[in-house]
Every structure is written in structure tokens, then in C-alpha cells.
C-alpha atoms as a PDB file:
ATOM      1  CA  UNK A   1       6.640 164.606 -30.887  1.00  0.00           C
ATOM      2  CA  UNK A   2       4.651 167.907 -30.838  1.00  0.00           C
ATOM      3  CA  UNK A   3       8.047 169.403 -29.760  1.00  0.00           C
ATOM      4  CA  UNK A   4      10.377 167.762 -31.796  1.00  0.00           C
ATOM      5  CA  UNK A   5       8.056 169.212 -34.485  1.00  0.00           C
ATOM      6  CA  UNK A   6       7.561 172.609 -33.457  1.00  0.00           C
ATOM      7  CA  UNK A   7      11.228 172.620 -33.481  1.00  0.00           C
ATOM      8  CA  UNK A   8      12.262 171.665 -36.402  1.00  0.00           C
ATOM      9  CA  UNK A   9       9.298 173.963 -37.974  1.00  0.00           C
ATOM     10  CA  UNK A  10      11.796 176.960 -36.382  1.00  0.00           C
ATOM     11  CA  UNK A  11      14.829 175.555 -37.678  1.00  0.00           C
ATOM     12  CA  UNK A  12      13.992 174.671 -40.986  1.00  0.00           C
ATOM     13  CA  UNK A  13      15.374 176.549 -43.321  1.00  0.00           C
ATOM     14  CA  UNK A  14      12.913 176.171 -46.238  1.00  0.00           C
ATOM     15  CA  UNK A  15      15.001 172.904 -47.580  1.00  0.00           C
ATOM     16  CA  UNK A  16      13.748 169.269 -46.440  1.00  0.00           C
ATOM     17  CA  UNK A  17      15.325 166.252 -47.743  1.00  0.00           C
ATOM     18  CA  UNK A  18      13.951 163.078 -46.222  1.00  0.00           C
ATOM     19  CA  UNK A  19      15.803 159.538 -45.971  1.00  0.00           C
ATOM     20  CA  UNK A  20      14.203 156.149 -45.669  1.00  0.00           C
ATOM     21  CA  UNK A  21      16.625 154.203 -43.141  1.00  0.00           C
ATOM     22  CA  UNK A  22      15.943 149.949 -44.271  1.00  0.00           C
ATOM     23  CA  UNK A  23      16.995 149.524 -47.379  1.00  0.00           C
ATOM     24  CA  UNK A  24      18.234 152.864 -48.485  1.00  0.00           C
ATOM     25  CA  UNK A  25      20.766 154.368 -45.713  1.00  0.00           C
ATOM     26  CA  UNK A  26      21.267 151.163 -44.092  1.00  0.00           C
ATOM     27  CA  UNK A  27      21.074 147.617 -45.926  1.00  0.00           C
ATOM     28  CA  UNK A  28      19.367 146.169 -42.853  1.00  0.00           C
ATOM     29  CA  UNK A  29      16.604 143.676 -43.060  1.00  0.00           C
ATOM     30  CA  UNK A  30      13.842 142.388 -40.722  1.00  0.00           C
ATOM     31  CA  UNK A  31      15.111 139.147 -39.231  1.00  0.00           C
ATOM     32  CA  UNK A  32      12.391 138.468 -36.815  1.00  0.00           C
ATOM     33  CA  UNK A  33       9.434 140.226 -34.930  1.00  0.00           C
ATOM     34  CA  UNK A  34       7.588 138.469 -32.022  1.00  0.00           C
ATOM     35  CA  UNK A  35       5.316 141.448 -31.787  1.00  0.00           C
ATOM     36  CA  UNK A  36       7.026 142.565 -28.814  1.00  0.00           C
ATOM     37  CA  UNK A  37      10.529 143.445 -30.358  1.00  0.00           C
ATOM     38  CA  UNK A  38      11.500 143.937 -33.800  1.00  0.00           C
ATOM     39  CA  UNK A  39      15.456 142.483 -34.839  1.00  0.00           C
ATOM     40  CA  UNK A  40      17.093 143.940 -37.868  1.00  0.00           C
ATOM     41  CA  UNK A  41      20.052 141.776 -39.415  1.00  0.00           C
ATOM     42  CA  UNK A  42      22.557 144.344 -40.504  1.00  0.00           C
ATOM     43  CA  UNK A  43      23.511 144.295 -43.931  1.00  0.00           C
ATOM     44  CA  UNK A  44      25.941 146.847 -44.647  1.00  0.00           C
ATOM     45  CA  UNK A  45      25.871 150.377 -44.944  1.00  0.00           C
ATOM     46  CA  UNK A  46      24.835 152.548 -48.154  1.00  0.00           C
ATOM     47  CA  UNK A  47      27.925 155.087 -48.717  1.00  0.00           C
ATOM     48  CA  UNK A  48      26.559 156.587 -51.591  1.00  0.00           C
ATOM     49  CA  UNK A  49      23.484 157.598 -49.728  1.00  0.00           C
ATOM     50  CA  UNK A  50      25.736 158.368 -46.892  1.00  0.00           C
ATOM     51  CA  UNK A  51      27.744 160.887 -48.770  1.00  0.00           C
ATOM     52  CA  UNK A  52      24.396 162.814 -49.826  1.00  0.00           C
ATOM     53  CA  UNK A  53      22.985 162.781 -46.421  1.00  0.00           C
ATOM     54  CA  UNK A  54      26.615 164.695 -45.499  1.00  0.00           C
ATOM     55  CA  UNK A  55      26.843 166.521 -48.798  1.00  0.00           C
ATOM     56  CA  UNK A  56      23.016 167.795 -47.586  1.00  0.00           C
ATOM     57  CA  UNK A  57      24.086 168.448 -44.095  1.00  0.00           C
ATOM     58  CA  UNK A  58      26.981 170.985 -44.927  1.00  0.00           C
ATOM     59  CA  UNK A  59      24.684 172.933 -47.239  1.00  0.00           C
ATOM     60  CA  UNK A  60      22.565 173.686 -44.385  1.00  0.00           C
ATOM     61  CA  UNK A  61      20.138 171.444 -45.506  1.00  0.00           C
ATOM     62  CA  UNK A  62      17.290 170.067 -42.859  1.00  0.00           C
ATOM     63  CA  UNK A  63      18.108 166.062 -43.277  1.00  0.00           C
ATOM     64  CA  UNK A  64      15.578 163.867 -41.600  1.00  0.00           C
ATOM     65  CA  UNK A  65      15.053 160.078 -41.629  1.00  0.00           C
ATOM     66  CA  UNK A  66      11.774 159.019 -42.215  1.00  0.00           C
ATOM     67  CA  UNK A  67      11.187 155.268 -41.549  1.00  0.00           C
ATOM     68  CA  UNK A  68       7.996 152.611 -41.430  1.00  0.00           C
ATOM     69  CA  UNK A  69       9.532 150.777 -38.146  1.00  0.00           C
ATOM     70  CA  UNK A  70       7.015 150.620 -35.272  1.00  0.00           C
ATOM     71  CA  UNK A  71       9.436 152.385 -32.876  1.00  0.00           C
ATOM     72  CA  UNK A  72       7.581 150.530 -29.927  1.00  0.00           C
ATOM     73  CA  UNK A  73       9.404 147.380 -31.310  1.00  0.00           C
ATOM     74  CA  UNK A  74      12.447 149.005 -31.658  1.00  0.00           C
ATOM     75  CA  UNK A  75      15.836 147.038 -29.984  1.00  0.00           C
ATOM     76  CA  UNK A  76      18.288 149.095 -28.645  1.00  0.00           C
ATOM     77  CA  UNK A  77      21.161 147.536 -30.300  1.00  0.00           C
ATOM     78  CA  UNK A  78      19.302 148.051 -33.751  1.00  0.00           C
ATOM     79  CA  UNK A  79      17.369 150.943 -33.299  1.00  0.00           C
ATOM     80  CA  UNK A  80      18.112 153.614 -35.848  1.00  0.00           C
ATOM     81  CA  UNK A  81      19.775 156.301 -33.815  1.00  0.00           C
ATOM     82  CA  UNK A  82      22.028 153.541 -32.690  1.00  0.00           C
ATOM     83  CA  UNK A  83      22.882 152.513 -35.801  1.00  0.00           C
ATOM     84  CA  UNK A  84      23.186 156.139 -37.230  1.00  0.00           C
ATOM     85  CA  UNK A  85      25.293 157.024 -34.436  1.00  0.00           C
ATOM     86  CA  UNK A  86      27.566 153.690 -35.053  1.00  0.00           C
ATOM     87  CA  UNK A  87      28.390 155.097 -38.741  1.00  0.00           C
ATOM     88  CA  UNK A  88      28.409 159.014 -37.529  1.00  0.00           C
ATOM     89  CA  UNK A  89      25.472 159.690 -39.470  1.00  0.00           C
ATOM     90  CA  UNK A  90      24.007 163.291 -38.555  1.00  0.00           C
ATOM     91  CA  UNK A  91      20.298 163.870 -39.293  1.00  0.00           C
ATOM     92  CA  UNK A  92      18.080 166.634 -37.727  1.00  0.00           C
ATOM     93  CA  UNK A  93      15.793 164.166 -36.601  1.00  0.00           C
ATOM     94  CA  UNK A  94      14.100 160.811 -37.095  1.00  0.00           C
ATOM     95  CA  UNK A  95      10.380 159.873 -37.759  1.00  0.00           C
ATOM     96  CA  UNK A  96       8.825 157.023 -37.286  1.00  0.00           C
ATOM     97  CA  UNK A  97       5.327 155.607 -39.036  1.00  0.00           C
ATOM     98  CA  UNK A  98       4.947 152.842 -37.155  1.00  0.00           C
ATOM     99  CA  UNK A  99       4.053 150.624 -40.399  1.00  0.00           C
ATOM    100  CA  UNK A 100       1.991 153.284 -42.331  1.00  0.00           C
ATOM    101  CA  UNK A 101       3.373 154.465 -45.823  1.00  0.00           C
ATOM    102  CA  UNK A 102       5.344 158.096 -45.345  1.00  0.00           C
ATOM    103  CA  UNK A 103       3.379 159.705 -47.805  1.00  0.00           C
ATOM    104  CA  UNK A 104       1.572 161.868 -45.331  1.00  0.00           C
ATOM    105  CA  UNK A 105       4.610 162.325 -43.039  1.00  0.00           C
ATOM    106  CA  UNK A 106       6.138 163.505 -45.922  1.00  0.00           C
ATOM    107  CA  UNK A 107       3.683 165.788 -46.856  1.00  0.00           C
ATOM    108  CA  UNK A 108       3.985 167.002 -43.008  1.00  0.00           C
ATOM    109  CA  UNK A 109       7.672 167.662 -42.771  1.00  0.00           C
ATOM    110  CA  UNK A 110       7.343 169.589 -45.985  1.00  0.00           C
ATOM    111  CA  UNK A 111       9.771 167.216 -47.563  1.00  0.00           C
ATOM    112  CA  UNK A 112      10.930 168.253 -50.933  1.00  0.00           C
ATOM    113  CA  UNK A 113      13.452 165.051 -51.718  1.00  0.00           C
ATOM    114  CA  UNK A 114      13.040 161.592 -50.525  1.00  0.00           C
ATOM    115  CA  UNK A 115      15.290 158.907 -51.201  1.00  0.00           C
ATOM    116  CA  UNK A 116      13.973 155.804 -50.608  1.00  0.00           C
ATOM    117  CA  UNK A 117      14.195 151.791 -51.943  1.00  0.00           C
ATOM    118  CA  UNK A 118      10.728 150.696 -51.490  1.00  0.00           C
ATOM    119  CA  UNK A 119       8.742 150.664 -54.939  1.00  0.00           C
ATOM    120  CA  UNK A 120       5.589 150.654 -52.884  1.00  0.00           C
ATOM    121  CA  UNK A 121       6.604 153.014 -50.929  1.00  0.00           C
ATOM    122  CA  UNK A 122       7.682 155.343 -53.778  1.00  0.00           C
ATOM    123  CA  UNK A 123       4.309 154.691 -55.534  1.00  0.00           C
ATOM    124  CA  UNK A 124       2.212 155.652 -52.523  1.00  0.00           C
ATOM    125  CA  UNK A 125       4.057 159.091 -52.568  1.00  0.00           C
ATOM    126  CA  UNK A 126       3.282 159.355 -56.233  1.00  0.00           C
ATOM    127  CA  UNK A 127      -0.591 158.485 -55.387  1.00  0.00           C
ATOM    128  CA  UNK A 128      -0.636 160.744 -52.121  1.00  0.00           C
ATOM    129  CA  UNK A 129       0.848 164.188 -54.681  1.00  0.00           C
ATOM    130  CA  UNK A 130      -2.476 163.516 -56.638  1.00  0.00           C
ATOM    131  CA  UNK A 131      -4.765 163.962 -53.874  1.00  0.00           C
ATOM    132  CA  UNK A 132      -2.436 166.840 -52.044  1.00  0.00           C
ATOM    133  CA  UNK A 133      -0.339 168.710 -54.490  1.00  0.00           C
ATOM    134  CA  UNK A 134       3.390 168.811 -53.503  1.00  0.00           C
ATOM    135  CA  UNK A 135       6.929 169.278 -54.805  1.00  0.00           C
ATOM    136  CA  UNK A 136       8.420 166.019 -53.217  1.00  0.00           C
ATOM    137  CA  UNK A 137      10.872 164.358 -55.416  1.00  0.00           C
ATOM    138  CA  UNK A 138      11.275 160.835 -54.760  1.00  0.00           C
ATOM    139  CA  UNK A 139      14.236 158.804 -56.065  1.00  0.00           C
ATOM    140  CA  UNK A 140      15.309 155.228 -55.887  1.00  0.00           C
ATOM    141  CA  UNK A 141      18.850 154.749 -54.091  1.00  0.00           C
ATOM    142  CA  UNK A 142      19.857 152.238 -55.780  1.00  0.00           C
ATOM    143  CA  UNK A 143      19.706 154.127 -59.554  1.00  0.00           C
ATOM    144  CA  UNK A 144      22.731 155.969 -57.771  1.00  0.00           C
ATOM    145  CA  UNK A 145      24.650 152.237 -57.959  1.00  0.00           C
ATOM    146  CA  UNK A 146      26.308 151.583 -61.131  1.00  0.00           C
ATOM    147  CA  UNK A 147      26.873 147.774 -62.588  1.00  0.00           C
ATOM    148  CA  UNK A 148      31.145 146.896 -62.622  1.00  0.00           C
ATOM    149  CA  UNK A 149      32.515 145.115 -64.553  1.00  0.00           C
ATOM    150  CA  UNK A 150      33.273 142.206 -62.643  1.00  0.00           C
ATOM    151  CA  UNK A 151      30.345 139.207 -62.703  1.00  0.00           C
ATOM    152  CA  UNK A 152      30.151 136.545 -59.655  1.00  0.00           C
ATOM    153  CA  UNK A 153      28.954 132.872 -59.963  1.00  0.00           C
ATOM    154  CA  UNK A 154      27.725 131.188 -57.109  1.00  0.00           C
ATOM    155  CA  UNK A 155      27.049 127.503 -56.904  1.00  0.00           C
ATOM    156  CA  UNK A 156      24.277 125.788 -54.442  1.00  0.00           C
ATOM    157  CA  UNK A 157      24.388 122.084 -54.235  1.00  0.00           C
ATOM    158  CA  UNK A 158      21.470 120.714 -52.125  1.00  0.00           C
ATOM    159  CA  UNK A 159      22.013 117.618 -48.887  1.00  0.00           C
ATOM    160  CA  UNK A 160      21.367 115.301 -51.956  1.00  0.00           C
ATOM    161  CA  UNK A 161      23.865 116.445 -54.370  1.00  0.00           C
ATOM    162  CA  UNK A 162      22.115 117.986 -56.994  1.00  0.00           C
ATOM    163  CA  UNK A 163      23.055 121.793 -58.203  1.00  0.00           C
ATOM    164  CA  UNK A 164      20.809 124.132 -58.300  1.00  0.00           C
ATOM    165  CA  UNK A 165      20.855 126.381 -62.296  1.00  0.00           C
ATOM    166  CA  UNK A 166      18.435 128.952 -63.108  1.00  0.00           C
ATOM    167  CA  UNK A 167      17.529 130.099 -66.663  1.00  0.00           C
ATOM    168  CA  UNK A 168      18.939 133.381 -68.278  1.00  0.00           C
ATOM    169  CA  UNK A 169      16.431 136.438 -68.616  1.00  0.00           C
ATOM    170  CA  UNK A 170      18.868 137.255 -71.620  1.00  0.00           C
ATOM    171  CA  UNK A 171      19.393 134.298 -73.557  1.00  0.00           C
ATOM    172  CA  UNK A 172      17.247 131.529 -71.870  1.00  0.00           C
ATOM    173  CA  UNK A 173      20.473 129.078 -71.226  1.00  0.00           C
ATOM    174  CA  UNK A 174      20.826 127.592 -68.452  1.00  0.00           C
ATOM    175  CA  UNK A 175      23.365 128.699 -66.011  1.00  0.00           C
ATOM    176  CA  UNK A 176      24.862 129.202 -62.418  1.00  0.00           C
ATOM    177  CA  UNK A 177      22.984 131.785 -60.447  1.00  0.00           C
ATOM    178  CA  UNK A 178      24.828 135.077 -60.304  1.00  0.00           C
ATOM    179  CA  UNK A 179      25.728 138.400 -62.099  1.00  0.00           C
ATOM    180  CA  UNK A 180      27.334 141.762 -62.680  1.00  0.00           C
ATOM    181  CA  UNK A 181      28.264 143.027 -59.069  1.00  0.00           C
ATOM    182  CA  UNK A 182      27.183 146.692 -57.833  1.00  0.00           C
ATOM    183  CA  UNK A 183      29.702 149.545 -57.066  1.00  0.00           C
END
């Protein structure tokens, strides 16, 4: 680690832009941890965010990937380099926090930008610039998704027969679950 660090301190070019990888490069979601092994059910990939990380890249912009997994529970076949490899995503590096917010790693890498879909996550970046004054941006991923036009209904009928309706935020009728799809 103290390498990989001193490293990237010497190749940094004065730009950082940091990634979360769950959620926000990758829509990958825990699917079970033993406490020995961590699997992630893959979920499809974020191209949006993809594009930036490549838009970022051939700027000359440092790109790392910052992520809460506990690498020690890492599984090959889901691991994050593996998965960023699968898609030919190129990143100067990856960080892990082993289940601690980024804030400080953050703070660390000198990050200036970080993209990432956890609200909690964003807020405890927010809290940690109060205490030790910083220029990191931090944006949601998803605000770069725009609603389409097109609106999908989905019906669940239970083992007895019944269907399941939920109320409207909107207009409090009842209705099939669903709504506007995401680009």
C-alpha cells in the first residue's frame, strides 16, 4: 500500500477524480457474505459513469476507484479489478476501506471529484470537509440518468392469487407497481 501510494503521489498530476465501484461504476449488489467471502450479484454496468472515467483518463487525469469492500472478502470472480478488467475499465489504481466511509481516503488521495451513489456516503464527505477543509466535489451518479419517456408496469400475483397494488406518491390511486424507465 505504502508503495502503491508513494507512487501515485509521483504520478499525480495535480488532478484526482475518485470513483465509488457498487452502485456507481458497476450496478453490483451484495448477495451474500459468510464473513469469509463476500459475493456480489452483477447488475449491469453504468456507461455514463464509464464514459467519464474514459473522458477523465484521456485528459491525463489521475482516476482512482475508491470502494468500502473489505478486500479480504473479496472473490476472485467478483473482485473489482476483475470486473474492471471484464468491461476494459482503466483506473490508476483501486482503494479499498474495508467497510469505513471514504471520507478520509478521500481526503488522502487528494481527491478533488468523487462520484459516488451512496447518500450516506456522500453525507459523511460533506461532514468530514467541516472538520478538514477540502475542495472535493461529490456528485450523485445517478443525477447524470435522465427519466424516458417510456413507463413499465409490472404485475406480482402472490401463491394465493391475490395482486399485489401500491398507492401513487402523485395522486394517491391505486395502481400496478412501476414507472418512468431510466436512460
Amino acid at each position: 500500500l505504502f508503495n502503491k501510494m508513494k507512487n501515485l503521489n509521483e504520478n499525480k498530476n495535480g488532478k484526482v477524480v475518485t470513483f465509488d465501484f457498487d452502485g456507481t461504476i458497476i450496478k453490483s449488489y451484495e448477495e451474500s457474505n459468510d464473513g469469509e467471502e463476500t459475493i456480489y450479484q452483477y447488475g449491469g454496468k453504468n456507461p455514463q459513469i464509464i464514459a467519464r472515467i474514459k473522458k477523465f483518463k484521456q485528459s491525463g487525469t489521475t482516476v482512482l476507484v475508491v470502494t468500502s469492500r473489505t478486500q479480504a472478502l473479496e472473490v476472485p470472480e467478483s473482485s473489482v479489478q476483475v470486473m474492471l478488467d471484464k468491461h476494459n475499465i482503466k483506473v490508476d489504481g483501486v482503494f479499498y476501506t474495508n467497510g469505513e466511509k471514504k471520507a478520509q481516503k478521500l481526503y488522502e488521495l487528494g481527491s478533488s471529484l468523487h462520484y459516488d451513489d451512496d447518500i450516506t456516503e456522500r453525507d459523511a464527505i460533506t461532514a468530514y470537509k467541516k472538520l478538514h477543509p477540502s475542495d472535493i466535489v461529490v456528485k450523485d451518479p445517478d443525477k447524470l440518468l435522465k427519466d424516458i419517456g417510456e413507463i413499465s408496469k409490472g404485475f406480482i400475483m402472490t401463491v394465493d392469487g391475490k395482486i399485489i397494488i401500491a398507492q401513487r406518491s402523485d395522486s394517491l390511486e391505486w395502481d400496478a407497481a412501476g414507472g418512468h424507465l431510466m436512460q
